[in-house]
Protein backbone atom coordinates (compact mmCIF):
# COMPACT_ATOMS: atom_id res chain seq x y z
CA UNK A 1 -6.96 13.21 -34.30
CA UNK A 2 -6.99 9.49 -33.66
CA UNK A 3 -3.66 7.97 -32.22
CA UNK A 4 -1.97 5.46 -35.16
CA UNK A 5 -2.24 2.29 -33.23
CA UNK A 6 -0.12 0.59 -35.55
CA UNK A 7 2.56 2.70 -35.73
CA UNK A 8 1.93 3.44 -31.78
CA UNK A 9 2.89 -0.23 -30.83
CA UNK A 10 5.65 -0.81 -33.23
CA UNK A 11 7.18 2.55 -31.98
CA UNK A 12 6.73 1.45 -27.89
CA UNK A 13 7.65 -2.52 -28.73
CA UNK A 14 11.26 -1.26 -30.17
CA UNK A 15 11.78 1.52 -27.81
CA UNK A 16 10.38 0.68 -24.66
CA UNK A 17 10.03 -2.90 -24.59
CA UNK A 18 13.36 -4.52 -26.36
CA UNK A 19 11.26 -5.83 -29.17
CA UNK A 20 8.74 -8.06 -27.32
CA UNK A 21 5.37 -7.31 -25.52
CA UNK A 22 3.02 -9.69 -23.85
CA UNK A 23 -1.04 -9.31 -24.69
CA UNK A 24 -1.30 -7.94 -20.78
CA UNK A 25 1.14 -5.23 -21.93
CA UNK A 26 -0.64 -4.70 -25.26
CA UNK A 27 -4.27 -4.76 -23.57
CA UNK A 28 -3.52 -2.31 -20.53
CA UNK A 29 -2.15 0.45 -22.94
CA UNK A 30 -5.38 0.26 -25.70
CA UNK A 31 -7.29 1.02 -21.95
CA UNK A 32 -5.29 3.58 -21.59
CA UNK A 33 -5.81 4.97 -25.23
CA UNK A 34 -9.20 4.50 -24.79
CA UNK A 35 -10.05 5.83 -22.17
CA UNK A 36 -8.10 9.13 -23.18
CA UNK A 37 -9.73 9.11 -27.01
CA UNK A 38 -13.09 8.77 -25.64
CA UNK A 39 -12.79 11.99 -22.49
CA UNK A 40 -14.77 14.30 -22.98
CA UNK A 41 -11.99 17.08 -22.23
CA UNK A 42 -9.28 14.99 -24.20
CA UNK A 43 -6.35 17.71 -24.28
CA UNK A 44 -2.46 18.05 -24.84
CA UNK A 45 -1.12 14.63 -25.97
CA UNK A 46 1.69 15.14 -23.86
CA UNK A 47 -0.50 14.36 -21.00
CA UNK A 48 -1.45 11.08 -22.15
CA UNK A 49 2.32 10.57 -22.65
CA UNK A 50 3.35 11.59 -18.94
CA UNK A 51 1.14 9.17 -17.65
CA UNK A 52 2.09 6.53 -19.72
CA UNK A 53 5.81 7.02 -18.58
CA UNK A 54 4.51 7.43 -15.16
CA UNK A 55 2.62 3.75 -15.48
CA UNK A 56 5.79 2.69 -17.04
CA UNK A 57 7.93 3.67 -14.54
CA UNK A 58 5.37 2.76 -11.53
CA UNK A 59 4.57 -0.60 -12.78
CA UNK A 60 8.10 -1.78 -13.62
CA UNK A 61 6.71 -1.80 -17.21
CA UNK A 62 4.19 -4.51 -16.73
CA UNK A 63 1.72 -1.54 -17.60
CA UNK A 64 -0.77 -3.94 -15.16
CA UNK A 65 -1.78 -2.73 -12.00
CA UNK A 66 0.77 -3.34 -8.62
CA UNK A 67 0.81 -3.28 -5.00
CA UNK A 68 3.60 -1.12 -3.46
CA UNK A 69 6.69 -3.46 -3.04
CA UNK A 70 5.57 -5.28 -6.44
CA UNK A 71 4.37 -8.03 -3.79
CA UNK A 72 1.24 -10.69 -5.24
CA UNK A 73 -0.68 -10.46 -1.93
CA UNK A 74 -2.05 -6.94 0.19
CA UNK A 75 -0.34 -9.48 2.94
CA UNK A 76 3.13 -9.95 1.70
CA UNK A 77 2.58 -6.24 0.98
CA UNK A 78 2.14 -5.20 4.62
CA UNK A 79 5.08 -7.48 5.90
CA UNK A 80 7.19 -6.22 3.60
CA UNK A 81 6.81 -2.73 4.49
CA UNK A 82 6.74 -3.11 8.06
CA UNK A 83 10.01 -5.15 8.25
CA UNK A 84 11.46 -1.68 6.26
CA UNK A 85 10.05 0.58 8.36
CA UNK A 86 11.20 -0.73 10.95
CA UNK A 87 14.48 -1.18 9.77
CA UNK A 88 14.53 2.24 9.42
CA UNK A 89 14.71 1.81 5.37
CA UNK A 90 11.85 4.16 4.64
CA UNK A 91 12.96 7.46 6.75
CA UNK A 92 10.62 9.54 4.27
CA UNK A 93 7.66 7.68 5.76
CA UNK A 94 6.22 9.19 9.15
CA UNK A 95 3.08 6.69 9.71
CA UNK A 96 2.40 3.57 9.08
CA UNK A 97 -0.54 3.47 6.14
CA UNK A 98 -0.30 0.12 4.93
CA UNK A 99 -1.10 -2.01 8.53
CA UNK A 100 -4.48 -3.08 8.14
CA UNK A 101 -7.37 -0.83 10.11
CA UNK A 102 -10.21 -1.72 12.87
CA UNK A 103 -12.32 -2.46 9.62
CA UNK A 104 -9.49 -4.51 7.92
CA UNK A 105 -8.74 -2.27 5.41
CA UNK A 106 -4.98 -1.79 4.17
CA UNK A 107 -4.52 1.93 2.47
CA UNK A 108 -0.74 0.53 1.03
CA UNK A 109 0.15 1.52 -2.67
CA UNK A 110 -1.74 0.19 -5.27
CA UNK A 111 -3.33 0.77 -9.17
CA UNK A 112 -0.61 2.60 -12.47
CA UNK A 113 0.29 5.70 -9.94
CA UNK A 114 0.54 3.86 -6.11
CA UNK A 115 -2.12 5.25 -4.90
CA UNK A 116 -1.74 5.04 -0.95
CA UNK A 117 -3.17 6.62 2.02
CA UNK A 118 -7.27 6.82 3.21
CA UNK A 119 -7.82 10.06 2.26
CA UNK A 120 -6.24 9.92 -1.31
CA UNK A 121 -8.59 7.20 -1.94
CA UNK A 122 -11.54 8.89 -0.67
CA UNK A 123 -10.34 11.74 -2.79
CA UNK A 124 -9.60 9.66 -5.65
CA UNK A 125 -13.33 7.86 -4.86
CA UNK A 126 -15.20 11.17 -5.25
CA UNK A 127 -13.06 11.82 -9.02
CA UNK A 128 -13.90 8.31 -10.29
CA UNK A 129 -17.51 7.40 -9.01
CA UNK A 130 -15.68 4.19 -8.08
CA UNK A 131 -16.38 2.85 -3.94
CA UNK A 132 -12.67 2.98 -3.69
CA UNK A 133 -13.08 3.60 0.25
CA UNK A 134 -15.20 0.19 0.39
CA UNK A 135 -13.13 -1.74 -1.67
CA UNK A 136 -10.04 0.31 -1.94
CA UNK A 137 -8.66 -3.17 -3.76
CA UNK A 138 -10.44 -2.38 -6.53
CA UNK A 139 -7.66 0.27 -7.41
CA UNK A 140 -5.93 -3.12 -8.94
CA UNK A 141 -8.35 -3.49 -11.38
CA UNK A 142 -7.08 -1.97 -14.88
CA UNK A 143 -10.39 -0.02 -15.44
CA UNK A 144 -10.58 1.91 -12.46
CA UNK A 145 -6.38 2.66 -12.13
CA UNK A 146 -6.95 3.62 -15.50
CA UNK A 147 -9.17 6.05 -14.02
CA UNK A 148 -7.23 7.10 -11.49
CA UNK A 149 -3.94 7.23 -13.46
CA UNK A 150 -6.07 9.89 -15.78
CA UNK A 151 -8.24 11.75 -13.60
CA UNK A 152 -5.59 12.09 -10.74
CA UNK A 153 -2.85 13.40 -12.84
CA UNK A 154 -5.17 15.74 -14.66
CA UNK A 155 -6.83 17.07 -11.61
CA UNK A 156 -3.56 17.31 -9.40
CA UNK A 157 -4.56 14.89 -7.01
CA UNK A 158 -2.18 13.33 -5.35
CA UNK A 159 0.66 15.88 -4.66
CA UNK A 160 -0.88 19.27 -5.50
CA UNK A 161 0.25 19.19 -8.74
CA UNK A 162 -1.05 18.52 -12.10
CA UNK A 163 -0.37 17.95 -15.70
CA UNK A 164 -1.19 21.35 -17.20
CA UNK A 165 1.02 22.98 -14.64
CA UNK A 166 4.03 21.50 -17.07
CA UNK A 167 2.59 20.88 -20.19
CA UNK A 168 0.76 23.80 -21.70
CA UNK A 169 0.93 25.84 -25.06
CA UNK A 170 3.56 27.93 -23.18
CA UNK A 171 5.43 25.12 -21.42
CA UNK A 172 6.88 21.54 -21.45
CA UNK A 173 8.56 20.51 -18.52
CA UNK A 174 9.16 16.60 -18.74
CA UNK A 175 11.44 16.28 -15.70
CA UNK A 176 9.87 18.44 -13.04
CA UNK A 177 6.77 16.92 -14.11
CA UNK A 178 7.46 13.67 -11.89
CA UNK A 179 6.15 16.76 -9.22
CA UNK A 180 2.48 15.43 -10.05
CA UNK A 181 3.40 11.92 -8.17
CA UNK A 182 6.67 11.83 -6.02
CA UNK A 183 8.63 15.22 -6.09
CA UNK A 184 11.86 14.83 -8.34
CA UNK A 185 12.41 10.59 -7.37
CA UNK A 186 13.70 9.14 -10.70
CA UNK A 187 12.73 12.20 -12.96
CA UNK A 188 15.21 12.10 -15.75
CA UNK A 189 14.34 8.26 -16.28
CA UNK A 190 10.37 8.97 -16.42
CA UNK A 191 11.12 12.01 -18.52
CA UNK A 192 12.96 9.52 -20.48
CA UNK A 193 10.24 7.10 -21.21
CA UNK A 194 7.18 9.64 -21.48
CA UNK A 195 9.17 11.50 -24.61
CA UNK A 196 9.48 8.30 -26.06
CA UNK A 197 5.71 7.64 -25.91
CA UNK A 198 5.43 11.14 -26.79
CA UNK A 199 6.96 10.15 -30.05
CA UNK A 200 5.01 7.10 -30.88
CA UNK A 201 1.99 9.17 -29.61
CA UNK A 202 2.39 11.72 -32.37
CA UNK A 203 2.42 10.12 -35.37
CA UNK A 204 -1.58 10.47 -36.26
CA UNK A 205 -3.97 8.93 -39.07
């Protein structure tokens, strides 16, 4: 069934956006919808609302792409996370991935899910077709985290885990769910906004 765009967007704009959404808001999310309509193995609509929480959450609701640290440059980016590290604000962290490499490269957090570190985006590369490990800035352009933000989550990418291990016709497991990108970090308040997407979500034509 075909997700009610009409009654999709009135539902997020009143819950999830005070009433107001700019057209970057409005555009990023028909991607989204898109791109999950038109999958071949389109499943459990309470995927598609997990990672629209997730991109919520990740993106400080801009639902547009971000660099770790919300920063407008990969620079600002980098000196922003060094002067933490060093600091001694990011004890979770236990090597640097965001300094640039020999080939000028900076692996930092970027796309709808923070994707960070080389060998996520190689692995994240080989799921999308896109040169990710060339151009690992692409992972800011909407079309390919949109790719990533599906076919990471799905697969179980980036932590081990994946959707279907908490959604399934057996389970539902909206907190434990944040598993699939950062352990437990903010659970309740992603769990939070994916049930409310799941709600707009299920209303069909």
């Amino acid at each position: 069934m075909s997700i009610n765009r009409k009654f999709f967007f009135e539902e997020v704009k009143l819950r999830l956006f005070d009433g107001s959404m700019r057209p970057s808001q409005v555009s990023s999310l028909n991607g989204i919808l898109d791109a999950w309509e038109s999958r071949t193995a389109r499943s459990d609509d309470r995927w598609l609302a997990y990672m629209l929480g997730t991109t919520h959450h990740e993106t400080g609701r801009t639902m547009q792409p971000v660099r770790e640290t919300f920063a407008s440059t990969d620079d600002r980016a980098i000196t922003i996370l060094t002067k933490a590290w060093k600091a001694g604000k990011l004890p979770w962290v236990k090597k640097d991935y965001w300094s640039r490499d020999a080939d000028g490269k900076s692996w930092l957090g970027r796309g709808f899910v923070q994707l960070t570190h080389k060998a996520n985006y190689q692995k994240m590369a080989a799921l999308t077709g896109e040169d990710l490990v060339g151009h690992p800035e692409r992972a800011m352009d909407v079309g390919v985290a949109t790719k990533v933000l599906i076919e990471g989550m799905i697969a179980g990418s980036f932590t081990g885990k994946k959707l279907g291990d908490y959604f399934s016709p057996t389970k539902e497991d909206w907190i434990n769910a944040r598993r699939i990108i950062n352990h437990v970090e903010r659970a309740e308040l992603v769990a939070s906004y994916a049930r409310k997407y799941y709600a707009a979500i299920s209303y069909t034509l």
